[in-house]
Protein backbone atom coordinates (compact mmCIF):
# COMPACT_ATOMS: atom_id res chain seq x y z
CA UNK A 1 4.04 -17.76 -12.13
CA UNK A 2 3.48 -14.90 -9.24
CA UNK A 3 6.12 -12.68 -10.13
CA UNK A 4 5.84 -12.47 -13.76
CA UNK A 5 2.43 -11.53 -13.41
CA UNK A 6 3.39 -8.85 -10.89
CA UNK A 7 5.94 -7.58 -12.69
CA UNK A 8 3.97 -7.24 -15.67
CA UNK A 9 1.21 -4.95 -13.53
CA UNK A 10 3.56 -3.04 -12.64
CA UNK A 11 4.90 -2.28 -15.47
CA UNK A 12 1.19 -1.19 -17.21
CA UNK A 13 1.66 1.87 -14.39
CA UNK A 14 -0.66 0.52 -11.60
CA UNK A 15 0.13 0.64 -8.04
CA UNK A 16 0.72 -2.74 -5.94
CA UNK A 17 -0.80 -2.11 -2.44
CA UNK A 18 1.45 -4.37 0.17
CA UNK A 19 -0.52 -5.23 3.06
CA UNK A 20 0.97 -6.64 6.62
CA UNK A 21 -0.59 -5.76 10.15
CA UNK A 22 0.48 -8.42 11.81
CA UNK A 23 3.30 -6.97 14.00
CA UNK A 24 6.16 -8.73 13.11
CA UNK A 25 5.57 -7.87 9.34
CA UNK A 26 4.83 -4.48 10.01
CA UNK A 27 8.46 -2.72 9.86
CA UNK A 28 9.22 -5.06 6.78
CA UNK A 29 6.25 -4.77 4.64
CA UNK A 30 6.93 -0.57 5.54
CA UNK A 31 10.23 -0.47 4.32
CA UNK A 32 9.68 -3.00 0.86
CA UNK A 33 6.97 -0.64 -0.10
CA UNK A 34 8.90 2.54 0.38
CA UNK A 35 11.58 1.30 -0.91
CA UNK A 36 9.85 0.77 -4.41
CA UNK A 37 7.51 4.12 -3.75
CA UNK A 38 4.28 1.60 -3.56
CA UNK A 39 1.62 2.22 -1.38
CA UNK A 40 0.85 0.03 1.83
CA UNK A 41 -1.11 -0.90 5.28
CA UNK A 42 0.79 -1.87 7.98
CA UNK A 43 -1.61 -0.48 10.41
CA UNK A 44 -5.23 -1.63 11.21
CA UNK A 45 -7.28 -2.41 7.89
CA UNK A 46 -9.87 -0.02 7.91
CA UNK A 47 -13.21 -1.54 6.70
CA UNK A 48 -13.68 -0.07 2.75
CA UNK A 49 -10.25 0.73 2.49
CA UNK A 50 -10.60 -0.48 -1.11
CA UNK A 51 -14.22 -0.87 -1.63
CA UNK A 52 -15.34 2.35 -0.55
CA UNK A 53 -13.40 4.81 -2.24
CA UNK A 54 -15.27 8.03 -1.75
CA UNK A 55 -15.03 8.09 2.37
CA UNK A 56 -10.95 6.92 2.14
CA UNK A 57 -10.42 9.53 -0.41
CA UNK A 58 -12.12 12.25 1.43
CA UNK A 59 -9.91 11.51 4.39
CA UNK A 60 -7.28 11.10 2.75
CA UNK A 61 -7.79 14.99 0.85
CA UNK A 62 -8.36 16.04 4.40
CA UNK A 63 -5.18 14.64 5.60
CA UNK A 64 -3.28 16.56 2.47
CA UNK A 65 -5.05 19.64 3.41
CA UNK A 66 -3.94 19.68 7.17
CA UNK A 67 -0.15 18.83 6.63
CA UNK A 68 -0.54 21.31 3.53
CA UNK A 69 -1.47 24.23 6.27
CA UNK A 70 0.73 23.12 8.83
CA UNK A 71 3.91 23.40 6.48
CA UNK A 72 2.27 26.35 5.20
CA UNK A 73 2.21 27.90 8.77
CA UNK A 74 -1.38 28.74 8.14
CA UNK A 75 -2.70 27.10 11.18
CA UNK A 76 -0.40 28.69 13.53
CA UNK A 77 -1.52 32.10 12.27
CA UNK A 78 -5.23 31.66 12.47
CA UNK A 79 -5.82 29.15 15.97
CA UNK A 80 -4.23 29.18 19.29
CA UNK A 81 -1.53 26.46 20.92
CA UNK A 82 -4.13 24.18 21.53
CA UNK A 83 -5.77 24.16 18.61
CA UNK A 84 -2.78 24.26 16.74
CA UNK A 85 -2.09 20.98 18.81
CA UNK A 86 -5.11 19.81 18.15
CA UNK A 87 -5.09 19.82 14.43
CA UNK A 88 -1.68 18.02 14.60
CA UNK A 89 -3.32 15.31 16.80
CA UNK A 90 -5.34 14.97 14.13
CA UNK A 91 -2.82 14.80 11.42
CA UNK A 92 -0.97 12.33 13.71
CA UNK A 93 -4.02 10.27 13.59
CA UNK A 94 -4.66 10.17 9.96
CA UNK A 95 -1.12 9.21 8.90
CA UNK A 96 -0.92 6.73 11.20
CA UNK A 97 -4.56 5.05 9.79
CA UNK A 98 -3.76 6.09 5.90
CA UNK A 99 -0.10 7.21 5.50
CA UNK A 100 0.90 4.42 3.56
CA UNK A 101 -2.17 4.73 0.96
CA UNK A 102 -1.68 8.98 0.66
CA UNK A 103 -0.65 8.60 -2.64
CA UNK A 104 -3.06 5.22 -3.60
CA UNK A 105 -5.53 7.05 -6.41
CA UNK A 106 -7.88 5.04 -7.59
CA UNK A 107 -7.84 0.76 -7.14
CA UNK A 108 -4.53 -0.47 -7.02
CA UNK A 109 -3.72 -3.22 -9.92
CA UNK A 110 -2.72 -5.94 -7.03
CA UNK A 111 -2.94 -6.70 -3.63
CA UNK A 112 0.10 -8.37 -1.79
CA UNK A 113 -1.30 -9.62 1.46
CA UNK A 114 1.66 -11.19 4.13
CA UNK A 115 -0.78 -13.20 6.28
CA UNK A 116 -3.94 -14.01 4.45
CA UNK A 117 -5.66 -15.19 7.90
CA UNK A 118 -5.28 -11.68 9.58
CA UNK A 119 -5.77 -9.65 6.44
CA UNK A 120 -9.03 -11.55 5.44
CA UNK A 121 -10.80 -8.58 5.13
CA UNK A 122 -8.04 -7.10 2.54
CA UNK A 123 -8.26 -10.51 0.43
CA UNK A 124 -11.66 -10.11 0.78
CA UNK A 125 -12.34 -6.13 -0.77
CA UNK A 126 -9.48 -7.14 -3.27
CA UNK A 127 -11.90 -9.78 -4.24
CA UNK A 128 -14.61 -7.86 -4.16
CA UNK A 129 -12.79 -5.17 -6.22
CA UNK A 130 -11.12 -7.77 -8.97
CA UNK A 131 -7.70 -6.65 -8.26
CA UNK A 132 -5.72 -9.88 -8.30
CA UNK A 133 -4.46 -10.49 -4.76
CA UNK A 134 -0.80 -12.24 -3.69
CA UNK A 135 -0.82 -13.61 -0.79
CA UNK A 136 1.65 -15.88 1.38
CA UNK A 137 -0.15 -18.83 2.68
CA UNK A 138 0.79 -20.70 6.03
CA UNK A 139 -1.09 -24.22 6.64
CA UNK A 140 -3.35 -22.65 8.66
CA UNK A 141 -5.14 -20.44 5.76
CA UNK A 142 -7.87 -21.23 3.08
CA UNK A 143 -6.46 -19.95 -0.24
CA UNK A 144 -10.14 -19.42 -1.35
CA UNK A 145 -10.19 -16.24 -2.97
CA UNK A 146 -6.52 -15.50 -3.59
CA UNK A 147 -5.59 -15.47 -7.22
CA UNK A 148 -1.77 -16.02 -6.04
CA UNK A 149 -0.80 -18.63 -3.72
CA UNK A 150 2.98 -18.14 -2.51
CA UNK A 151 3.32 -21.00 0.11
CA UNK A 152 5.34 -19.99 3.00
CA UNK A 153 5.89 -19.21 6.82
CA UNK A 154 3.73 -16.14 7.34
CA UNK A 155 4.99 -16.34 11.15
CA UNK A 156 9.34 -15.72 10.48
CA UNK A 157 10.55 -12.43 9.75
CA UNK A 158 13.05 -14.07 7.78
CA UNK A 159 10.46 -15.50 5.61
CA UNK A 160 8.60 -12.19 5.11
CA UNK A 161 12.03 -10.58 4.14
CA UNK A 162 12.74 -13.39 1.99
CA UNK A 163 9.51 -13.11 0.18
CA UNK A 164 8.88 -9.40 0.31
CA UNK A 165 12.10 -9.06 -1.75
CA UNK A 166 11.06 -11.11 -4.35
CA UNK A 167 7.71 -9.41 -4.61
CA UNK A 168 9.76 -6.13 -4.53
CA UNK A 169 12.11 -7.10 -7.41
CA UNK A 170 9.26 -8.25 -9.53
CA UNK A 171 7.48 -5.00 -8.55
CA UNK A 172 10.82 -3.02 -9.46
CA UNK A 173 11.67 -4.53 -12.61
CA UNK A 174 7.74 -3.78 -13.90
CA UNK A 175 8.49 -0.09 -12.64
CA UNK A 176 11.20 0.21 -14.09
CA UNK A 177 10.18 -0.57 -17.32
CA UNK A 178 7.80 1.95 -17.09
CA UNK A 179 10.11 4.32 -16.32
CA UNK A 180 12.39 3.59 -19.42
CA UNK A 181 9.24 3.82 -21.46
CA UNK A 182 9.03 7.37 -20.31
CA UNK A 183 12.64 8.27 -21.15
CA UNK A 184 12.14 7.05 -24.80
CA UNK A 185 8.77 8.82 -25.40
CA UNK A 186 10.75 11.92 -24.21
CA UNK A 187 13.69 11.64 -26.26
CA UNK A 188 11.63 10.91 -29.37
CA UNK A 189 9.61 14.31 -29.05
CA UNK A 190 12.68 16.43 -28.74
């Protein structure tokens, strides 16, 4: 029932945010999401990630701005070593708190969540926002508030994989589609 839905979200062009800061979902939940160019948190959630779009967008322009100078070389030319330094600590910084959601514009059209108890406060703006949320339930969580219940281990990395793949496929597939829509649209105006 999840992954039909999922697909089909996908495939009307919205994003799927993937969200897993517990540390032994981290390097997965990274490389499923990159894999199908979807946004993601691995990292502490930051409070309004979704729900207070403004401030994460404004950071978010700022971070753009700074890597956009840096490759530029424009930084280098106008501040000293230490500043220079400076401005890459802060670069450092802000990809590390919202590198995975650089290119998230806007709400995304679903929320997969890997550990619904440590990620409350994800389920909870999701919620809040009325982006369906997908989350992987262990015994020890209250599926209150998630749209999609996917019983599982939230603790094995071989679970995560197991599940993350799945989610990925679905979220593939509804890409996908998307993308072949494109392709036709093109060759019809030609």
């Amino acid at each position: 029932k999840a992954l039909p839905e999922l697909t089909k979200i996908a495939a009307s062009g919205k994003k799927v945010l993937f969200v897993g800061t517990k540390k032994q979902a981290k390097d997965v939940v990274r490389q499923a999401a990159e894999s199908i160019n979807q946004p993601y948190v691995v990292e502490r959630w930051i409070g309004g990630m979704l729900t207070n779009g403004a401030t994460i967008a404004q950071q978010i322009k700022k971070l753009k701005n700074l890597e956009k100078r840096m490759a530029s070389g424009d930084l280098e030319k106008r501040y000293n070593k230490l500043e220079v330094q400076r401005f890459q600590e802060e670069i450092d910084n802000l990809n590390f708190k919202y590198g995975g959601i650089k290119n998230l514009m806007g709400k995304p059209g679903a929320v997969v969540v890997v550990d619904a108890l440590t990620d409350a406060n994800a389920v909870r703006e999701a919620e809040a926002l009325g982006a369906p949320v997908f989350a992987v339930v262990d015994t020890n969580v209250n599926p209150t508030g998630i749209n999609y219940v996917i019983p599982g281990n939230d603790d094995a990395i071989k679970s995560i994989q197991l599940l993350l793949s799945y989610f990925s496929k679905a979220v593939a597939e509804g890409a996908g589609a998307v993308k072949k829509e494109d392709k036709s649209v093109k060759k019809g105006d030609k």
